[in-house]
Protein backbone atom coordinates (compact mmCIF):
# COMPACT_ATOMS: atom_id res chain seq x y z
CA UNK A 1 103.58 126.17 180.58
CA UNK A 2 106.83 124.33 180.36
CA UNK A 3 104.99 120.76 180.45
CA UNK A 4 102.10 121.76 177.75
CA UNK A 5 105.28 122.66 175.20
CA UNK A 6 106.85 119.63 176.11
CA UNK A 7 104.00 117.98 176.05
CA UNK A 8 102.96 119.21 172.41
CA UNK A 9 106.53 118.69 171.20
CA UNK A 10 106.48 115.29 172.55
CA UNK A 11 103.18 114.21 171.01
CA UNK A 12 104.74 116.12 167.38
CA UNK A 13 107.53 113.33 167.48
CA UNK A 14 105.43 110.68 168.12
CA UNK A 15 103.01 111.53 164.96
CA UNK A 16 105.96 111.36 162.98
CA UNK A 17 107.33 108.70 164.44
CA UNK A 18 104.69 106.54 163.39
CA UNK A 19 104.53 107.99 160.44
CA UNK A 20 107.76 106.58 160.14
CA UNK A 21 106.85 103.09 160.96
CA UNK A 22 103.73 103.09 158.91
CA UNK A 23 105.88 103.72 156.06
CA UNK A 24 108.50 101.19 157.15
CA UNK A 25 105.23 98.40 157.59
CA UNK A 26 104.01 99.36 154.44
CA UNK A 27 107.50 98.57 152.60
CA UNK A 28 107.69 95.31 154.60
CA UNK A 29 104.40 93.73 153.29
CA UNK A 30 106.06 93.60 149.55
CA UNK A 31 109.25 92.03 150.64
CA UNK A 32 109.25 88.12 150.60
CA UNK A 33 110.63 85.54 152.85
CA UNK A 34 113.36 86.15 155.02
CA UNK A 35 116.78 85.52 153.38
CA UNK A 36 118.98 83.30 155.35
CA UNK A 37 121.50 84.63 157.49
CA UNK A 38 125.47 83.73 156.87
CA UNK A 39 127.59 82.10 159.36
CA UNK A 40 127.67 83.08 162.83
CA UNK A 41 124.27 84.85 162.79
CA UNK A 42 120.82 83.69 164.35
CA UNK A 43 118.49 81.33 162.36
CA UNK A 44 115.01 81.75 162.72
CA UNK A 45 113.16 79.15 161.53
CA UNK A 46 110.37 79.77 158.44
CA UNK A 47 106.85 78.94 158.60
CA UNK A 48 106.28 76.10 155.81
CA UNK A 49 104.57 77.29 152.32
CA UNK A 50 101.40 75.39 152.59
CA UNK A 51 99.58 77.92 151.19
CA UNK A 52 99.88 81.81 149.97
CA UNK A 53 99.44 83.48 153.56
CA UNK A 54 101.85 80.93 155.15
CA UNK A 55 104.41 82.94 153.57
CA UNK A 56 103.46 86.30 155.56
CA UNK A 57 103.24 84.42 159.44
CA UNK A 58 107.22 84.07 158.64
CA UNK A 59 107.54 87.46 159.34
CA UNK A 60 108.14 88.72 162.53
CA UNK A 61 105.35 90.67 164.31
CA UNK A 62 106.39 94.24 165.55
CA UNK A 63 104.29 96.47 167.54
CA UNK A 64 105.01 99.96 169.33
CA UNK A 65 103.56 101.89 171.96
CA UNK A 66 104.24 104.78 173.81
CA UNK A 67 104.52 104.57 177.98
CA UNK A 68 101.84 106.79 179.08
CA UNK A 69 101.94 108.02 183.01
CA UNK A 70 99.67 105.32 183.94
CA UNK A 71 101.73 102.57 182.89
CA UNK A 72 104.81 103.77 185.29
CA UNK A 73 104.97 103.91 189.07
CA UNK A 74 105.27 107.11 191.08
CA UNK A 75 109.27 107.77 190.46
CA UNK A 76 108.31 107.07 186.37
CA UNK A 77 109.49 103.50 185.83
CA UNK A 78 107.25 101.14 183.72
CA UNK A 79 105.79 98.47 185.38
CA UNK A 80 107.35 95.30 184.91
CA UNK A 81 104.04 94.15 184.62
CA UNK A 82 102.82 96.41 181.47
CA UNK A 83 105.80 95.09 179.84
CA UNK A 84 105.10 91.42 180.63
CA UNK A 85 101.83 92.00 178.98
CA UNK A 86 103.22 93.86 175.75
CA UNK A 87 105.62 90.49 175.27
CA UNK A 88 102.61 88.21 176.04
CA UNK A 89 100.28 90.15 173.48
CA UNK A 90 102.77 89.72 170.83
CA UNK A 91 103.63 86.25 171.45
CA UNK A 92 99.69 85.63 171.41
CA UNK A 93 99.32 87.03 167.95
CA UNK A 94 102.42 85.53 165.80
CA UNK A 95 101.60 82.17 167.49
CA UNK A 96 97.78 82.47 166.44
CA UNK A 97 98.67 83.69 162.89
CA UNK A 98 100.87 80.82 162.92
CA UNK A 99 98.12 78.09 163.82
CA UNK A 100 95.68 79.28 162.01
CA UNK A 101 98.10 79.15 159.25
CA UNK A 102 96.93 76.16 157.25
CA UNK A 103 93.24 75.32 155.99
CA UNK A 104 91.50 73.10 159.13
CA UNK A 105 89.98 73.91 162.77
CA UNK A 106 90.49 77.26 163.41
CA UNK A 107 92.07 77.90 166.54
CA UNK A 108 93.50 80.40 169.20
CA UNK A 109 96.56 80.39 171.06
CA UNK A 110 96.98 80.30 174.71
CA UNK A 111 99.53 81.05 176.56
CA UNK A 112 100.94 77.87 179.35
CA UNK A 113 104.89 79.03 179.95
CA UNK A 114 106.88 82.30 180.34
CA UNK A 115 111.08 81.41 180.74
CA UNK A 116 112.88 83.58 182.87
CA UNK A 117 112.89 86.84 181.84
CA UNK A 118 115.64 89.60 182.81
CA UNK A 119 114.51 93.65 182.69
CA UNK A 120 117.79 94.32 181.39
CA UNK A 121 117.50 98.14 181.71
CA UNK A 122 114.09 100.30 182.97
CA UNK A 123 112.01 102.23 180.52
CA UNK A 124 110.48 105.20 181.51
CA UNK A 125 106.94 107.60 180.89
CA UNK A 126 107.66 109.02 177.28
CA UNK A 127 109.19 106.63 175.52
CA UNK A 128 108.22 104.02 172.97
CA UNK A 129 108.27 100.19 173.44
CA UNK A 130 109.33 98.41 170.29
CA UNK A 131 108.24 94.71 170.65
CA UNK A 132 109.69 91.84 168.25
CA UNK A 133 108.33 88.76 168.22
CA UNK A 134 109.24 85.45 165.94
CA UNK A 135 108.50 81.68 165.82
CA UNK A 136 111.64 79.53 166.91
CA UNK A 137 110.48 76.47 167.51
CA UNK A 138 106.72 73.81 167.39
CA UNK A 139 106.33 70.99 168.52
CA UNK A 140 103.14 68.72 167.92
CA UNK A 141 101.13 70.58 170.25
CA UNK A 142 103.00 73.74 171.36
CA UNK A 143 104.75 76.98 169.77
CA UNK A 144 107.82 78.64 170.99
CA UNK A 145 108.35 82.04 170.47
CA UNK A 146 111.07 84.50 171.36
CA UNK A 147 110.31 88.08 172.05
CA UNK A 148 112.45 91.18 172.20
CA UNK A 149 111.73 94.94 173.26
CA UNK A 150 113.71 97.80 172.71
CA UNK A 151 112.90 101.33 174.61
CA UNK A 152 113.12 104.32 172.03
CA UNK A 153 113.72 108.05 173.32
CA UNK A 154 111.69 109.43 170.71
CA UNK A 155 113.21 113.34 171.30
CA UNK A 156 117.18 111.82 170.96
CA UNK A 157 116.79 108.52 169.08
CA UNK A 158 118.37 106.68 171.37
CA UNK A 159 117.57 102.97 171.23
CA UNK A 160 118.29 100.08 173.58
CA UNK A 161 117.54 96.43 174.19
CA UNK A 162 115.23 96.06 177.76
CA UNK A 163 114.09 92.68 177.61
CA UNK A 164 114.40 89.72 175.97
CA UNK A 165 111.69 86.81 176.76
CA UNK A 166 110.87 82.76 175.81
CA UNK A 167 106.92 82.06 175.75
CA UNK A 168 105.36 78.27 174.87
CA UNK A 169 102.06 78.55 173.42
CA UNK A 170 99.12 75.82 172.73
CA UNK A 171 96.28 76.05 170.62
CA UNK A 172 92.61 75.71 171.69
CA UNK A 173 90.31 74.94 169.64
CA UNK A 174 87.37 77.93 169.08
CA UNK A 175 84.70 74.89 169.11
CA UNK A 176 86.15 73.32 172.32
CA UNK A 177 88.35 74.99 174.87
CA UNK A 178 89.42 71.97 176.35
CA UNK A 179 90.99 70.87 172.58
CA UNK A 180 94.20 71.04 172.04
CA UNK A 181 94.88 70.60 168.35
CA UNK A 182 98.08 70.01 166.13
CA UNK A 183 100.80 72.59 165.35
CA UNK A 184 101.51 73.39 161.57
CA UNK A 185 105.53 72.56 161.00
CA UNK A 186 108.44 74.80 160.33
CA UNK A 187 111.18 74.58 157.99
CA UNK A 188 114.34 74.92 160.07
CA UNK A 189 117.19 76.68 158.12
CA UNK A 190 120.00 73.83 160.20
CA UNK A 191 119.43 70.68 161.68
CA UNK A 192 120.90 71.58 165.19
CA UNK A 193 118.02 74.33 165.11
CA UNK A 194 115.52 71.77 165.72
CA UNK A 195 117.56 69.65 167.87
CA UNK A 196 118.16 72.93 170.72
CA UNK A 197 114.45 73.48 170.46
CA UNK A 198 113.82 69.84 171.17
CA UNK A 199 115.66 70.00 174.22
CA UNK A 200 114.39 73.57 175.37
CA UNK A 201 110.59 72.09 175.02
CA UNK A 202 111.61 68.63 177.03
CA UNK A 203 113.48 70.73 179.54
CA UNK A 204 110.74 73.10 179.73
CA UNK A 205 107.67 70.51 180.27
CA UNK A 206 109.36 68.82 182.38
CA UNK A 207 109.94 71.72 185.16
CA UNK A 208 106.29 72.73 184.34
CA UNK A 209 104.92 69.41 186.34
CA UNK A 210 107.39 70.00 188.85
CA UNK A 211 105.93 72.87 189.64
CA UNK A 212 102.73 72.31 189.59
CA UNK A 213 103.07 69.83 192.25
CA UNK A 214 105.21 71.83 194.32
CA UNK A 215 102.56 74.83 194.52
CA UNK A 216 100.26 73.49 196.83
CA UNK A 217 99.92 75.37 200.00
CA UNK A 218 99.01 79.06 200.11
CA UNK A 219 99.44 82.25 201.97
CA UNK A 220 97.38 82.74 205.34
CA UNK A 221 97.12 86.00 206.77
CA UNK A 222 98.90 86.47 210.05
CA UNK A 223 98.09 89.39 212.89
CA UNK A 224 100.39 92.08 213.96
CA UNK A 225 103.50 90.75 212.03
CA UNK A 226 107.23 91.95 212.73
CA UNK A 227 108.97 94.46 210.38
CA UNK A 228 111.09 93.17 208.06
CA UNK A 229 109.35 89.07 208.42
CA UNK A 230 107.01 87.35 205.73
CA UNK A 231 103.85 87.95 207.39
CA UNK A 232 104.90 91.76 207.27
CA UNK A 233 105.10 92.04 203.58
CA UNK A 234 102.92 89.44 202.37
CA UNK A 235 99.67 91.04 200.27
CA UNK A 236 96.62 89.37 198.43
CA UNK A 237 94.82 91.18 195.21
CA UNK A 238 91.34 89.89 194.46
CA UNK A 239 90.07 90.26 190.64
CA UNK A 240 86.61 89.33 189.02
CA UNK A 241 87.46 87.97 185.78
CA UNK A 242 85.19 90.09 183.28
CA UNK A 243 84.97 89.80 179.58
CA UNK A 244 87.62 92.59 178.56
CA UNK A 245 90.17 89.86 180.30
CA UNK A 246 89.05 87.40 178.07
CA UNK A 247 90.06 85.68 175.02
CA UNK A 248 87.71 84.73 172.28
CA UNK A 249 87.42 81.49 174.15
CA UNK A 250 86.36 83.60 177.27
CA UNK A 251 89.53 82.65 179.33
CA UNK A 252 91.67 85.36 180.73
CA UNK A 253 94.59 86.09 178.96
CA UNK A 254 98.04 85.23 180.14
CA UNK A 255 99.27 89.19 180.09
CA UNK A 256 96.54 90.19 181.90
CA UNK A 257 97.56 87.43 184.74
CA UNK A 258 101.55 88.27 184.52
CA UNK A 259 100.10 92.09 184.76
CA UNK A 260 98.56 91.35 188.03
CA UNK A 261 100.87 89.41 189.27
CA UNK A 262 103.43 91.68 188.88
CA UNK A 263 101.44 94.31 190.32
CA UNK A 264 101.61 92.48 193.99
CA UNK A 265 104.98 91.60 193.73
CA UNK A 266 105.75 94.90 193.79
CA UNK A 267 103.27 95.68 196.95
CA UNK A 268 105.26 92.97 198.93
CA UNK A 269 109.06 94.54 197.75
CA UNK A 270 107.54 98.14 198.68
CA UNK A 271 106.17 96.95 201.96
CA UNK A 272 109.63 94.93 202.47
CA UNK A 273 111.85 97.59 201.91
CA UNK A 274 109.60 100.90 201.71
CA UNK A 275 111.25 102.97 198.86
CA UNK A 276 111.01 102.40 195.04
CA UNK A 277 111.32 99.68 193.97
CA UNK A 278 111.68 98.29 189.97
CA UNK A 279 111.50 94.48 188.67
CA UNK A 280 114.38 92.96 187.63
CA UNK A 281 113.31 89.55 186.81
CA UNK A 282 110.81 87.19 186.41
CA UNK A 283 111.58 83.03 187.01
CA UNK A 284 109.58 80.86 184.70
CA UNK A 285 105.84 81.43 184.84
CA UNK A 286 104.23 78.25 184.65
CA UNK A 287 100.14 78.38 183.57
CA UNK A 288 98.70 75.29 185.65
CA UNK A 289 94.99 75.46 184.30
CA UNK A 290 93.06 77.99 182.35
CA UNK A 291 90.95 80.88 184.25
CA UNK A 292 87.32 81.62 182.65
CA UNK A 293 85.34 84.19 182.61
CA UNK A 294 83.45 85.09 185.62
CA UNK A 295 85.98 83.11 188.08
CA UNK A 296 87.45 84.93 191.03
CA UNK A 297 90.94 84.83 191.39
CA UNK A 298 93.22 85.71 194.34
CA UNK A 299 97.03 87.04 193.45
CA UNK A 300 98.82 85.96 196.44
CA UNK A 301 102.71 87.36 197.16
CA UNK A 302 105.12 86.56 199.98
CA UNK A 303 108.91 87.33 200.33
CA UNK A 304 110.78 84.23 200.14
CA UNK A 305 114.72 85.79 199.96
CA UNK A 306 116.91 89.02 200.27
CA UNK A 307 120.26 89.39 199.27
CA UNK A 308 122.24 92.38 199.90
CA UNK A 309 120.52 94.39 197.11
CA UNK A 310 117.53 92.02 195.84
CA UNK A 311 114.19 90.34 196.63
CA UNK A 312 112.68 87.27 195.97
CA UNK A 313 108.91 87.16 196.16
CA UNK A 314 106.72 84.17 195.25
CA UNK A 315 103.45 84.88 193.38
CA UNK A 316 100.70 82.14 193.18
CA UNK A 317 97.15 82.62 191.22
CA UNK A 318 94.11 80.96 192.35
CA UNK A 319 91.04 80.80 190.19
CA UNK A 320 87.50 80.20 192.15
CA UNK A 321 84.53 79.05 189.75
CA UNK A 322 81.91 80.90 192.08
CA UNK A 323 79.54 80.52 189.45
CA UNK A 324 80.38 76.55 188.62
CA UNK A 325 79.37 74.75 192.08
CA UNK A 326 81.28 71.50 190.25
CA UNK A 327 84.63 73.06 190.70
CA UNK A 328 86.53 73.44 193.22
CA UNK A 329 88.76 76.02 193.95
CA UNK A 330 92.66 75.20 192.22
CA UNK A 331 95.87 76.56 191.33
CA UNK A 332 96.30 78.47 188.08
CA UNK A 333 99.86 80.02 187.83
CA UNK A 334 102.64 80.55 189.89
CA UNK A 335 106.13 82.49 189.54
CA UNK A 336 108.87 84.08 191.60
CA UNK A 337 109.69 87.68 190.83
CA UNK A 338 112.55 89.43 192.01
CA UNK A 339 112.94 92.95 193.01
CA UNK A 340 115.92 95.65 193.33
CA UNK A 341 115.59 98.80 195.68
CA UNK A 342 116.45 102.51 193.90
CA UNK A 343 117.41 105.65 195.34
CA UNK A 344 115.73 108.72 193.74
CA UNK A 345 118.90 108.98 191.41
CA UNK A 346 118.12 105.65 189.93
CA UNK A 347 120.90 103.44 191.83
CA UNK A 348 120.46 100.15 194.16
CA UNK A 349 120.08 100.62 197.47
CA UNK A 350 120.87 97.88 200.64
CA UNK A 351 117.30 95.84 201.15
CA UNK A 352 116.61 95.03 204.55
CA UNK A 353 117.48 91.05 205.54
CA UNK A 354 114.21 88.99 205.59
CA UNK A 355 113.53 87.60 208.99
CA UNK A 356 112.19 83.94 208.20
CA UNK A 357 110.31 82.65 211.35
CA UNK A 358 108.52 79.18 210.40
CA UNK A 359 110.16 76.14 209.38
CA UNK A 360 108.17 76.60 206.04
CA UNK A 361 109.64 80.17 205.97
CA UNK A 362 113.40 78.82 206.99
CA UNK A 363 113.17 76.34 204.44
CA UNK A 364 111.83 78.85 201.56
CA UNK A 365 114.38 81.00 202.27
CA UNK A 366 117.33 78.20 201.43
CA UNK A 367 115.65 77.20 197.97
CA UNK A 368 115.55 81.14 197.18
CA UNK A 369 119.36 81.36 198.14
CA UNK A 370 119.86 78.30 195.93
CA UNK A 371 118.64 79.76 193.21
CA UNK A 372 120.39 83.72 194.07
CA UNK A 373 123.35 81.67 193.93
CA UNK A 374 122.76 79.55 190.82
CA UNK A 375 121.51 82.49 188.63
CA UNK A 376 124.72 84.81 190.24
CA UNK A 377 127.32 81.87 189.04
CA UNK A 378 125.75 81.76 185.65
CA UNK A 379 125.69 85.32 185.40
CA UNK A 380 129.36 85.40 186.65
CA UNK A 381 129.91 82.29 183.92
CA UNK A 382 128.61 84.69 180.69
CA UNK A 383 131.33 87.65 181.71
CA UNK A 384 134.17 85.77 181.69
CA UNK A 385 135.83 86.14 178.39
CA UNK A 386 135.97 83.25 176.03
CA UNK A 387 139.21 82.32 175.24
C-alpha cells in the first residue's frame, strides 16, 4: 500500500513537472539568439545566420527523462551505460540539426569520439535526468559538442550536476554512408574560442589513430581461472545488430554501443570484486569503423588495473559482417571504463588486487597504473587553490 501512494504521488509530480517544462520550452521558442555572456563566463559559440532556422540550432537542446527501475542495477543506481546513451542521443540531435542547417545534401550525424567522461555523483530510480547539450566547436568535417546532465529529485527539488561529457561528431551523407560531407561554420563570440577548439580536435584525432592501432589483439577465453586474475573476470556479450539499433543510415548508433559496453564492464567489476559496483568513469571512446545492420558484434571486457578502491577494465567491440562474405571481421570501438566498489550504505569499499599472470597481463597492468596515476595528479592539480 505504501509503494502504490508513493507510487501515485510520484507519478503526480512528474505530470506537473513536465508541465512545467512544456511551459518553460514553449517560452524558449520566442526568445532569439543567445545574448553574449560578460567577462569571466563561458562562450558558446553561435550557429551562423545562413538562413531563418539557422537561428533556432543555436539553441541548446534539452531533454528529460525519468529513471525507471529498469534503467538501475539491483541496489538502484543508474547504469552508467543508460546515461552514456542519454548524452550520446543528445549530442546526435543538436549536431544533426546543426548539419542539416544550411540548404545542400542532407545529412546525419554519427558519432566517432567520446572524451573522458567522469560520473561525478550517481543518480538513482525516481529521479529525472536533465540533459544539455550545445555546439562548441566544427571543424571542416567534424562537430564538437559538450553535454551536461543534472539529476532532479522531483519530490524535494533538489538539483545537481552528474556528468559532464565531450562528443566529436561527422556527418554521413543519407545518399552514401561512406560520405563524409562539409560542416556548416560557427560564429565564435572570441578568437581564443576557436583557437582551444583547434587544439582539442588536433589533440583529439591524433590519439584516435593511436588507438586504433594499439587495439589489435583480443580476449581468449581461458579454463578454470584463479580468483581475483584476468581470466577470472573477463566476460564477452554477443548482440545481433537489428534495425531498432540503427540509424537512418542503418548503422548502429553510438549510445546503443557505449550502452553495451558499459553493460560488460560492469559484469567484469562484479565478477572482480563481487558486491555493487557503480561507474565512475569512462576514458575516451574512440569509434574505429561503423557497425551495420545485421552485423554481429562481440563486447569483450577484461580487468587491466586495481587500485586500492578502483578498477580498470578494457572494453573492445568487434563487428562481424556474417551476411557480407567480403568483409572480414574488424575492430569497431574500444574504451577503458573504470569501476568503484559500494557498500549497501553507498560508500567505497577496498577492491581486491588484480593478479596479472602473462607478460601481456604484467604489461597492461603498468599502462593502467600510468594512467591511475596521471588522472590522480591532475585531479590532485584542480584542488589546489589558485593563488
Amino acid at each position: 500500500m505504501k509503494l502504490l501512494v508513493y507510487t501515485l504521488r510520484l507519478r503526480l509530480r512528474l505530470h506537473l513537472r513536465l508541465r512545467e517544462l512544456s511551459r518553460q520550452a514553449a517560452t524558449w521558442e520566442h526568445l532569439g539568439p543567445r545574448s553574449s555572456q560578460g567577462p569571466g563566463q563561458k562562450c558558446w559559440a553561435s550557429v551562423q545566420a545562413v538562413e531563418t532556422r539557422s537561428n533556432l540550432l543555436s539553441r541548446p537542446c534539452i531533454t528529460a527523462r525519468i529513471m525507471r527501475p529498469d534503467d538501475a542495477n539491483v541496489a538502484g543506481n543508474v547504469h552508467g551505460g543508460t546515461i552514456l546513451k542519454m548524452i550520446e542521443e543528445a549530442g546526435a540531435i543538436i549536431s544533426t540539426r546543426h548539419c542539416n542547417s544550411q540548404n545542400g545534401e542532407r545529412c546525419v550525424a554519427a558519432l566517432a569520439r567520446v572524451e573522458r567522461t567522469d560520473f561525478l555523483s550517481p543518480m538513482c530510480i525516481g529521479e529525472v535526468a536533465h540533459v544539455s547539450a550545445e555546439i562548441t566547436y566544427t571543424s571542416k568535417h567534424s562537430v564538437e559538442v559538450q553535454v551536461n546532465v543534472m539529476s532532479e529529485n522531483i519530490l524535494t527539488g533538489t538539483k545537481k550536476l552528474t556528468n559532464k561529457a565531450t562528443l566529436w561528431y561527422v556527418p554521413l551523407s543519407l545518399k552514401n554512408v561512406d560520405k563524409v560531407l562539409e560542416v556548416p561554420p560557427v560564429v565564435y563570440s572570441r578568437r581564443e574560442q576557436e583557437e582551444e577548439g583547434r587544439k582539442r580536435y588536433e589533440a583529439q584525432k591524433l590519439e584516435r589513430m593511436e588507438t586504433k592501432w594499439r587495439n589489435g589483439d583480443i580476449v581468449q577465453p581461458v579454463p578454470n581461472p584463479e580468483p581475483n586474475t584476468v581470466s577470472y573476470s573477463q566476460s564477452s556479450l554477443i548482440h545481433l545488430v537489428g534495425p531498432s539499433d540503427c540509424t537512418l543510415h542503418g548503422f548502429v548508433h553510438g549510445g546503443v554501443t557505449m550502452k553495451l559496453m558499459d553493460e560488460v564492464a560492469g559484469i567484469v567489476a562484479a565478477r572482480h570484486c563481487k558486491t555493487n559496483i557503480v561507474t565512475a568513469s569512462v576514458d575516451a571512446i574512440n569509434f574505429h569503423d561503423k557497425i551495420r545492420k545485421g552485423c554481429v558484434i562481440t563486447i569483450s571486457g577484461r580487468m587491466t588495473f586495481t587500485s586500492n578502491k578502483s578498477m580498470e577494465i578494457e572494453v573492445l567491440v568487434d563487428a562481424d559482417p556474417v551476411v557480407d562474405n567480403s568483409q572480414k571481421r574488424y575492430r569497431a570501438a574500444s574504451a577503458f571504463f573504470t569501476y568503484v566498489s559500494l557498500s549497501q550504505e553507498g560508500k567505497s569499499l577496498p577492491v581486491p588486487q588484480l593478479v596479472p599472470e602473462t607478460e601481456d597481463e604484467k604489461k597492461r597492468f603498468e599502462e593502467g597504473k600510468g594512467r591511475y596515476l596521471q588522472m590522480k595528479a591532475k585531479r590532485q592539480g584542480q584542488a589546489e587553490p589558485q593563488p
